[in-house]
C-alpha atoms as a PDB file:
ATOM      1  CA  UNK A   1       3.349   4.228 -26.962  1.00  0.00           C
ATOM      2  CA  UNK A   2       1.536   0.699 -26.195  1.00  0.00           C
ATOM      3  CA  UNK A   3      -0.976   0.483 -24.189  1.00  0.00           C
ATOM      4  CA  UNK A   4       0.544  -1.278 -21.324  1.00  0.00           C
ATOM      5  CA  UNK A   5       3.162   1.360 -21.331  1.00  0.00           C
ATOM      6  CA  UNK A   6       0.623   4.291 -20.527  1.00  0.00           C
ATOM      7  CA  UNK A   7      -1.252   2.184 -17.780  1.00  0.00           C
ATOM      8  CA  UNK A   8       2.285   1.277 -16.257  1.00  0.00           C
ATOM      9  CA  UNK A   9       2.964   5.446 -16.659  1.00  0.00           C
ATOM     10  CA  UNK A  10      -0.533   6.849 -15.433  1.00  0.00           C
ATOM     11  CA  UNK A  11      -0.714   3.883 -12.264  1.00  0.00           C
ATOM     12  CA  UNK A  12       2.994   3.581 -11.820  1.00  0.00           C
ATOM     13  CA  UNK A  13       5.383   4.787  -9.110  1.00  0.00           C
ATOM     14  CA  UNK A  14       7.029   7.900 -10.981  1.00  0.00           C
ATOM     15  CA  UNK A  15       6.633  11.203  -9.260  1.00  0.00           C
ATOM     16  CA  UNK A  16       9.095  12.927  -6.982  1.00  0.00           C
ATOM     17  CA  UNK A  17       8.069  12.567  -3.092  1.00  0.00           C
ATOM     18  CA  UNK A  18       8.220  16.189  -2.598  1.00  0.00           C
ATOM     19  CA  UNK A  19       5.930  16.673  -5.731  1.00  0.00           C
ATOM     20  CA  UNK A  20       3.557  13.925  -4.442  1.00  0.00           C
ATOM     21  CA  UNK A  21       3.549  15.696  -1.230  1.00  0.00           C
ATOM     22  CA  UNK A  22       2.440  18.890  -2.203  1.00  0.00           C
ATOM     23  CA  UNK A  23      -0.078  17.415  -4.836  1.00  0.00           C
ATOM     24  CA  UNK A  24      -1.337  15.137  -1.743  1.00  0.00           C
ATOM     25  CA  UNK A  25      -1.512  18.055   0.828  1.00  0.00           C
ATOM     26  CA  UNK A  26      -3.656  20.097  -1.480  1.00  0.00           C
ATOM     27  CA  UNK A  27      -5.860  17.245  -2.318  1.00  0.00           C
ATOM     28  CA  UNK A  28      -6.505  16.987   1.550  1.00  0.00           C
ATOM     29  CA  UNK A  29      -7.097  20.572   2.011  1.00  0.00           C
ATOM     30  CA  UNK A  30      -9.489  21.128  -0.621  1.00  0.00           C
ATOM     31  CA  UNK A  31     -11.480  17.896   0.509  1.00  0.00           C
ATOM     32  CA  UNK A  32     -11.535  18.921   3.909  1.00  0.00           C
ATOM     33  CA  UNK A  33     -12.783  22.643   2.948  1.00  0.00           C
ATOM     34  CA  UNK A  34     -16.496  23.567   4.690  1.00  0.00           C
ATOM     35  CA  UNK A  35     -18.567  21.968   2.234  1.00  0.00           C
ATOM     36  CA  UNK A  36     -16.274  20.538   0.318  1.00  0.00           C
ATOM     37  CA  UNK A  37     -16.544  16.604  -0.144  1.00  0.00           C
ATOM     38  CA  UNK A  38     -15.948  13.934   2.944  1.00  0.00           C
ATOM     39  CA  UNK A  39     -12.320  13.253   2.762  1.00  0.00           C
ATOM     40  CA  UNK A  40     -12.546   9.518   3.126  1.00  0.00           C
ATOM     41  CA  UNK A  41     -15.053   9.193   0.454  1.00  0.00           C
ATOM     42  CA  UNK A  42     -12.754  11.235  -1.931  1.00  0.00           C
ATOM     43  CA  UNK A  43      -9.788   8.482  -1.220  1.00  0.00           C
ATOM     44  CA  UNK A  44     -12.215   6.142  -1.475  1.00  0.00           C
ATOM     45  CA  UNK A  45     -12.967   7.420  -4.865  1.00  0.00           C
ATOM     46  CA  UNK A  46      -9.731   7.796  -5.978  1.00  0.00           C
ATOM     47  CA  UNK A  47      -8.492   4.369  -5.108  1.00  0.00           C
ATOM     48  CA  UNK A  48     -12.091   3.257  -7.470  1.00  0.00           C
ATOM     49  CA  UNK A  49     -11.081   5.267 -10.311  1.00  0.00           C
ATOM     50  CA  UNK A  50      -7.528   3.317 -10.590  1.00  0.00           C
ATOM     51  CA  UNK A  51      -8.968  -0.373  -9.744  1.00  0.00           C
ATOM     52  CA  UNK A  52     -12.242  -0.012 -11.850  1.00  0.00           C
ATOM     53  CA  UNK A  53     -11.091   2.600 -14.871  1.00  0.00           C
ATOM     54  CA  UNK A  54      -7.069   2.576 -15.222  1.00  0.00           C
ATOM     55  CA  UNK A  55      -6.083  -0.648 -14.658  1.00  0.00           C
ATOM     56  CA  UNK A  56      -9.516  -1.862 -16.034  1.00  0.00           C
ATOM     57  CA  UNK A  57      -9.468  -0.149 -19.271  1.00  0.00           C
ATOM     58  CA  UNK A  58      -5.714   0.361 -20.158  1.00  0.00           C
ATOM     59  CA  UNK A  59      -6.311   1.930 -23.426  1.00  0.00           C
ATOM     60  CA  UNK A  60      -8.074   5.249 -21.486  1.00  0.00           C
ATOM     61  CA  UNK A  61      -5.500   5.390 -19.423  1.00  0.00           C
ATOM     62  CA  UNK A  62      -3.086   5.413 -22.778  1.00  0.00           C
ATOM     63  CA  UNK A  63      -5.221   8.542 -24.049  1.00  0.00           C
ATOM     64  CA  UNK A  64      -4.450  10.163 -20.630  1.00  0.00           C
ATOM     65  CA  UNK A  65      -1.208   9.548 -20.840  1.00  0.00           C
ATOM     66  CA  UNK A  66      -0.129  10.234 -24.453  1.00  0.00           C
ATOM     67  CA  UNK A  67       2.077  12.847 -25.789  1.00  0.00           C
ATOM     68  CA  UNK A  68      -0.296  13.334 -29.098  1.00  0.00           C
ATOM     69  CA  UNK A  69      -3.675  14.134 -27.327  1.00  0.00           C
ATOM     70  CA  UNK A  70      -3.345  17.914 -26.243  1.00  0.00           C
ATOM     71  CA  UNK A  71      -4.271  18.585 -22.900  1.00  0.00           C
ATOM     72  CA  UNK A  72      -7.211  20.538 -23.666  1.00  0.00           C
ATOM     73  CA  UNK A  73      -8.231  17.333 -25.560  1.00  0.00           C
ATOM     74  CA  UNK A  74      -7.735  15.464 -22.320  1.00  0.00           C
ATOM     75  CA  UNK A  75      -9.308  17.729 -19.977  1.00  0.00           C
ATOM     76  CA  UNK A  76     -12.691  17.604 -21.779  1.00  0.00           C
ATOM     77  CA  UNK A  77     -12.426  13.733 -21.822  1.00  0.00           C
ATOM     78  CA  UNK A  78     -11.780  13.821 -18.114  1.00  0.00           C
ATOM     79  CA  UNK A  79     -14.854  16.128 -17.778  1.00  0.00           C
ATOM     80  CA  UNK A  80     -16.617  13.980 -20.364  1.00  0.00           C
ATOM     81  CA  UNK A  81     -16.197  10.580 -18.130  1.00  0.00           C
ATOM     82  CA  UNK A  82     -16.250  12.196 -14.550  1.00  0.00           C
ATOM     83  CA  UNK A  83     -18.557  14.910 -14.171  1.00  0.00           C
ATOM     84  CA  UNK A  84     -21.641  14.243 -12.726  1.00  0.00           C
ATOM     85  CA  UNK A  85     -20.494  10.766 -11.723  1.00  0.00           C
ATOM     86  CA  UNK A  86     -17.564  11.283  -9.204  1.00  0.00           C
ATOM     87  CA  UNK A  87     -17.218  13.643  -6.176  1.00  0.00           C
ATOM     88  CA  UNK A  88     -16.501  17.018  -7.519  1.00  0.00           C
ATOM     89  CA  UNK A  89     -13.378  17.547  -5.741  1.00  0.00           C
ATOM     90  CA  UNK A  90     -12.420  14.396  -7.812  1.00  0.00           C
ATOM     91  CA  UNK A  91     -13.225  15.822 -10.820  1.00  0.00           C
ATOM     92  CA  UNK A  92     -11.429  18.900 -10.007  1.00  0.00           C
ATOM     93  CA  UNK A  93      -8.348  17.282  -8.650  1.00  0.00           C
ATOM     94  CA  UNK A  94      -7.828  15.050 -11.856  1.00  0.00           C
ATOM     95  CA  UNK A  95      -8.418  18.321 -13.912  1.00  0.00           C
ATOM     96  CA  UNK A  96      -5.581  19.973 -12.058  1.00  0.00           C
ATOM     97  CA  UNK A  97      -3.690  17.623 -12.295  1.00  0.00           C
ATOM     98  CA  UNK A  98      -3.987  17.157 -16.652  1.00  0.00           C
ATOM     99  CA  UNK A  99      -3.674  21.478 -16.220  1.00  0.00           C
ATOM    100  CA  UNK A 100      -0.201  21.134 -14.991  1.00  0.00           C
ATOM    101  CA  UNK A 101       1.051  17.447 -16.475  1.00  0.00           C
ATOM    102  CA  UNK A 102       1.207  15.152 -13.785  1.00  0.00           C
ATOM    103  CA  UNK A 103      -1.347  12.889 -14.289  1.00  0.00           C
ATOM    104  CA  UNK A 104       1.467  10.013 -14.875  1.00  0.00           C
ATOM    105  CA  UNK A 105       2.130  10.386 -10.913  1.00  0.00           C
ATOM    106  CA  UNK A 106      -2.083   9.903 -10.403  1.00  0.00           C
ATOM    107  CA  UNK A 107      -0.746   6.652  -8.023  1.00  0.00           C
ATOM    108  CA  UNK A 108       1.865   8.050  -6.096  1.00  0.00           C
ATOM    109  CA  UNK A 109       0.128  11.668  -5.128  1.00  0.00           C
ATOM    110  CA  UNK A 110      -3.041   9.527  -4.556  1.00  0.00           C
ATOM    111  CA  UNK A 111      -1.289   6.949  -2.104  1.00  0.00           C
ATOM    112  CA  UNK A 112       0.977   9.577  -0.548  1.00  0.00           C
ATOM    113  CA  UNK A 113      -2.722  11.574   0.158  1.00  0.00           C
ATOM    114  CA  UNK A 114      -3.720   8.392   1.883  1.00  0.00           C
ATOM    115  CA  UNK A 115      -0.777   8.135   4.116  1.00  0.00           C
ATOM    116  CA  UNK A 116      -0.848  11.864   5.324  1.00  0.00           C
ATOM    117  CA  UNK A 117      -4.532  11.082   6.114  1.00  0.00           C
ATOM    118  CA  UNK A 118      -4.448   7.915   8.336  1.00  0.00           C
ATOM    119  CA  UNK A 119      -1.719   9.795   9.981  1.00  0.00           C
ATOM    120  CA  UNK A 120      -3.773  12.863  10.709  1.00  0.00           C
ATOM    121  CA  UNK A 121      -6.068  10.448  12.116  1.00  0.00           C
ATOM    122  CA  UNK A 122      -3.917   8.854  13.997  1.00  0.00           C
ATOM    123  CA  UNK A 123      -3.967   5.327  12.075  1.00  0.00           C
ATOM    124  CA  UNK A 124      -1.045   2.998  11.281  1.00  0.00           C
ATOM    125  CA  UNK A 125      -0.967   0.969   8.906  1.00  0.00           C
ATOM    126  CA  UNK A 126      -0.464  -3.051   9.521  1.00  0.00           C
ATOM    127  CA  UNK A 127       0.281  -5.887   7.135  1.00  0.00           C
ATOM    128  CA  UNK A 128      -0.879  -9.344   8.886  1.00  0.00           C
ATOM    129  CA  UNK A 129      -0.321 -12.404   7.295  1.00  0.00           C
ATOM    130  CA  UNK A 130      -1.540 -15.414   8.221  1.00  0.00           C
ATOM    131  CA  UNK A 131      -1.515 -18.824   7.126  1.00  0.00           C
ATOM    132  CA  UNK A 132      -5.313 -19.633   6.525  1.00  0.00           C
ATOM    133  CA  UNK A 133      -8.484 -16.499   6.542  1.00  0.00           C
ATOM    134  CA  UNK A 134      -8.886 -15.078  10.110  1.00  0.00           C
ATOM    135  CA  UNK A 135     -12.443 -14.937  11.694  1.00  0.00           C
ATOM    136  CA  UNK A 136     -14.029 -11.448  12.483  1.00  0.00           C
ATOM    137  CA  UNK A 137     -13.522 -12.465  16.595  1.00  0.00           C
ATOM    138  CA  UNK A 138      -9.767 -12.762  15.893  1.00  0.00           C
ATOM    139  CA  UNK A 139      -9.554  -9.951  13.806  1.00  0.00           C
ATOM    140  CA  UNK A 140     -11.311  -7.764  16.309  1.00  0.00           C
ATOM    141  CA  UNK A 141      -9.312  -9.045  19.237  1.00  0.00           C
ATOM    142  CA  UNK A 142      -5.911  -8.525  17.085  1.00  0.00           C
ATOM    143  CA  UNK A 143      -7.200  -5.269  15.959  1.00  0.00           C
ATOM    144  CA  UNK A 144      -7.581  -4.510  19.897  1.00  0.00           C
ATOM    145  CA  UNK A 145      -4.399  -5.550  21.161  1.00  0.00           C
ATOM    146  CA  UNK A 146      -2.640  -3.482  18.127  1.00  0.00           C
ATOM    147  CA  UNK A 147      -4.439  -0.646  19.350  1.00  0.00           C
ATOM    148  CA  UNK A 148      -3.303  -0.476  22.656  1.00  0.00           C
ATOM    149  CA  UNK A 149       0.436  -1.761  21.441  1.00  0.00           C
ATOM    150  CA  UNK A 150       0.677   1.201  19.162  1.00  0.00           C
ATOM    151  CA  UNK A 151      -1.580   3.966  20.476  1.00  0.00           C
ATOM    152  CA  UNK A 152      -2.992   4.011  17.627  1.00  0.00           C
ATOM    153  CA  UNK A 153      -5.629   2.994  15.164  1.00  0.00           C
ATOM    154  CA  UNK A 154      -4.307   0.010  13.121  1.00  0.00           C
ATOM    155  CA  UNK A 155      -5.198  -0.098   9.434  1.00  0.00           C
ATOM    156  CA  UNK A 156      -5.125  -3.650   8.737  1.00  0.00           C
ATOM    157  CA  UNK A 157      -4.207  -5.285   5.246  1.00  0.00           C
ATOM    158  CA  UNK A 158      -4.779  -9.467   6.247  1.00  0.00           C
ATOM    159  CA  UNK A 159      -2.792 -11.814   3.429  1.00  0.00           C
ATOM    160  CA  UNK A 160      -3.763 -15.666   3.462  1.00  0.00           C
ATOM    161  CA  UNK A 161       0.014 -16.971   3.338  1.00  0.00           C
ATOM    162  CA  UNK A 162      -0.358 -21.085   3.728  1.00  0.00           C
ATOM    163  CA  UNK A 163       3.475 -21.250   3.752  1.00  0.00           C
ATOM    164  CA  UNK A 164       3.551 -19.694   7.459  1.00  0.00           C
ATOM    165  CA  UNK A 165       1.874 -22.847   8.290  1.00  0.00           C
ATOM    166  CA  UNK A 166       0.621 -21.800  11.466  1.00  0.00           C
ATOM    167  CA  UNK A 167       0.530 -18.387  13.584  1.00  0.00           C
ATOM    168  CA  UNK A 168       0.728 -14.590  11.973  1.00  0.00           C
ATOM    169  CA  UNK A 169       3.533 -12.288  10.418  1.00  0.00           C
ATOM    170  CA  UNK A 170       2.349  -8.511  11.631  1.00  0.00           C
ATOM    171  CA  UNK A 171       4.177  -5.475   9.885  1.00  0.00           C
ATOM    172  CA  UNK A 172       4.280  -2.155  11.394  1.00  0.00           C
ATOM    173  CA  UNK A 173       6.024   0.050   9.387  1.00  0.00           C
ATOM    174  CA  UNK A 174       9.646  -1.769   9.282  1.00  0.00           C
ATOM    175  CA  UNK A 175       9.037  -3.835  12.341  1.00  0.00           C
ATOM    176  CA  UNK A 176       8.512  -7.378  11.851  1.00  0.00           C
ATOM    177  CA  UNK A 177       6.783  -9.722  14.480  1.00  0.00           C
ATOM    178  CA  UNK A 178       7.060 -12.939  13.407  1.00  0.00           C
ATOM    179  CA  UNK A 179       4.992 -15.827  15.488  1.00  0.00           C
ATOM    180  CA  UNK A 180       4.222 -18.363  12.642  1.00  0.00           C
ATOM    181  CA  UNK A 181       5.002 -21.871  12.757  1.00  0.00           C
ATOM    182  CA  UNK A 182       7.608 -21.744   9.922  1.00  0.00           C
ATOM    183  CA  UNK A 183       9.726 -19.697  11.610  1.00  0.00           C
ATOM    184  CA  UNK A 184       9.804 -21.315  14.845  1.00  0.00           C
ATOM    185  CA  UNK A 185      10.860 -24.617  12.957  1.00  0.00           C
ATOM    186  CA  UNK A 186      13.399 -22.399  11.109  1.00  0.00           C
ATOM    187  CA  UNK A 187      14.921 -21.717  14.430  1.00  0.00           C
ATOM    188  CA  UNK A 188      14.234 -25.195  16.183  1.00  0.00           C
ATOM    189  CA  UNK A 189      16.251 -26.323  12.665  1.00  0.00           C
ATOM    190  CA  UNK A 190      19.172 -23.321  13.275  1.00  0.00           C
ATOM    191  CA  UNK A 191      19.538 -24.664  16.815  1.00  0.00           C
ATOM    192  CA  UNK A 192      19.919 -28.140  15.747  1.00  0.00           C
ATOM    193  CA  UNK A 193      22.561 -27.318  13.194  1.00  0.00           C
ATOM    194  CA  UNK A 194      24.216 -25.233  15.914  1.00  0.00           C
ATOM    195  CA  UNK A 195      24.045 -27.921  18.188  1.00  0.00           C
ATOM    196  CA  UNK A 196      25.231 -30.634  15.786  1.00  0.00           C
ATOM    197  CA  UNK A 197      27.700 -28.008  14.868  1.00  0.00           C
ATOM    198  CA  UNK A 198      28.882 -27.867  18.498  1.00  0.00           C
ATOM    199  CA  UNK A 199      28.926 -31.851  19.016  1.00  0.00           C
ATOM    200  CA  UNK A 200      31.106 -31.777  15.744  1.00  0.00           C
ATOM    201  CA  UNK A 201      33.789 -28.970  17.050  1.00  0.00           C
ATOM    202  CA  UNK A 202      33.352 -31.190  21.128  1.00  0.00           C
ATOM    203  CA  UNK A 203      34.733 -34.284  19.330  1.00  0.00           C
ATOM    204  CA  UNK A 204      37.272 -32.606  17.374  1.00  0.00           C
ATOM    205  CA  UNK A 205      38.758 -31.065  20.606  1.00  0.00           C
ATOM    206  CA  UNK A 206      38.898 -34.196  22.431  1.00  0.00           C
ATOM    207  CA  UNK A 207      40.030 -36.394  19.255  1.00  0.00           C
ATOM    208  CA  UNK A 208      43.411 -33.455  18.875  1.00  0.00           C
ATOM    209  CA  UNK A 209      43.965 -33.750  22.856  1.00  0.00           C
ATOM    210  CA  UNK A 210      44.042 -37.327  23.448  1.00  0.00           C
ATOM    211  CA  UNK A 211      46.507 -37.361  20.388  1.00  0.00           C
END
């Protein structure tokens, strides 16, 4: 197995939703015990560990991954780089997850824990693109209006898309709001082929009845 193989396998979108659920929902819980670690700053973690350790150093996440490294093997290389440097619910949770073979769906059960969070907390999350970097005033007075649109918190991603032009592209979910320039000139340019269309059709009509 290369090593771009195991980093595509341990970061990668394979794992059942159910099993990601579960996974994800006991993650929560045992962040969220009395005393146990601030849930947030577990996430937080966990999204660190794949940015700064799997996808930055493919060849550990090969070992992790590997058929040929026994999972006792793994567990004490897991304890080796984690403990006493990550959260210990971290720890624990990638342990448990070696214990039982899943760490291939570390990405999905990770992302799926994210999305049962912000929705605990009542937060949605919103992909806004827009074509050059907004400023923090129009970020905080989009941010405002989302809230009261949705009811809820919005999570923003913000994208830097120079095609739009102009104007934004918000996401909710599957809901698409589309106020950038390049589609209002796709649809000033639909109406003039319609229109041209029309003219077209108007002097074909009057060409067959005068004949």
């Amino acid at each position: 197995m290369s090593a771009d193989s195991a980093t595509a396998g341990i970061v990668g979108e394979g794992a059942d939703p159910e099993v990601a659920r579960s996974y994800a929902e006991a993650l929560l819980n045992a962040a969220g015990r009395e005393g146990g670690d601030d849930v947030e700053a577990v996430l937080d973690e966990l999204d660190s560990i794949k940015a700064d350790v799997l996808d930055a150093h493919p060849q550990f996440a090969a070992v992790l991954t590997s058929p040929l490294v026994a999972p006792k093997d793994k567990d004490a290389i897991l304890e080796k780089a984690f403990d006493g440097k990550a959260l210990p619910t971290v720890v624990r949770f990638l342990r448990v997850l070696n214990r039982h073979g899943r760490l291939e769906s570390f990405v999905p059960i990770t992302r799926t824990a994210r999305a049962l969070w912000d929705r605990r907390q009542n937060r949605r999350p919103v992909t806004v693109r827009s074509a050059v970097p907004l400023d923090e005033g129009q970020v905080s007075r989009l941010r405002d209006r989302l809230s009261k649109m949705l009811g809820a918190t919005p999570n923003l991603q913000l994208v830097v898309d120079p095609s739009l032009i102009a104007g934004l592209v918000v996401q909710v979910g599957d809901d698409v709001y589309d106020a950038s320039a390049r589609n209002r000139l796709e649809q000033l340019r639909q109406r003039l082929i319609e229109g041209k269309t029309h003219e077209i059709q108007s002097r074909r009509d009057r060409f067959s009845h005068n004949g």
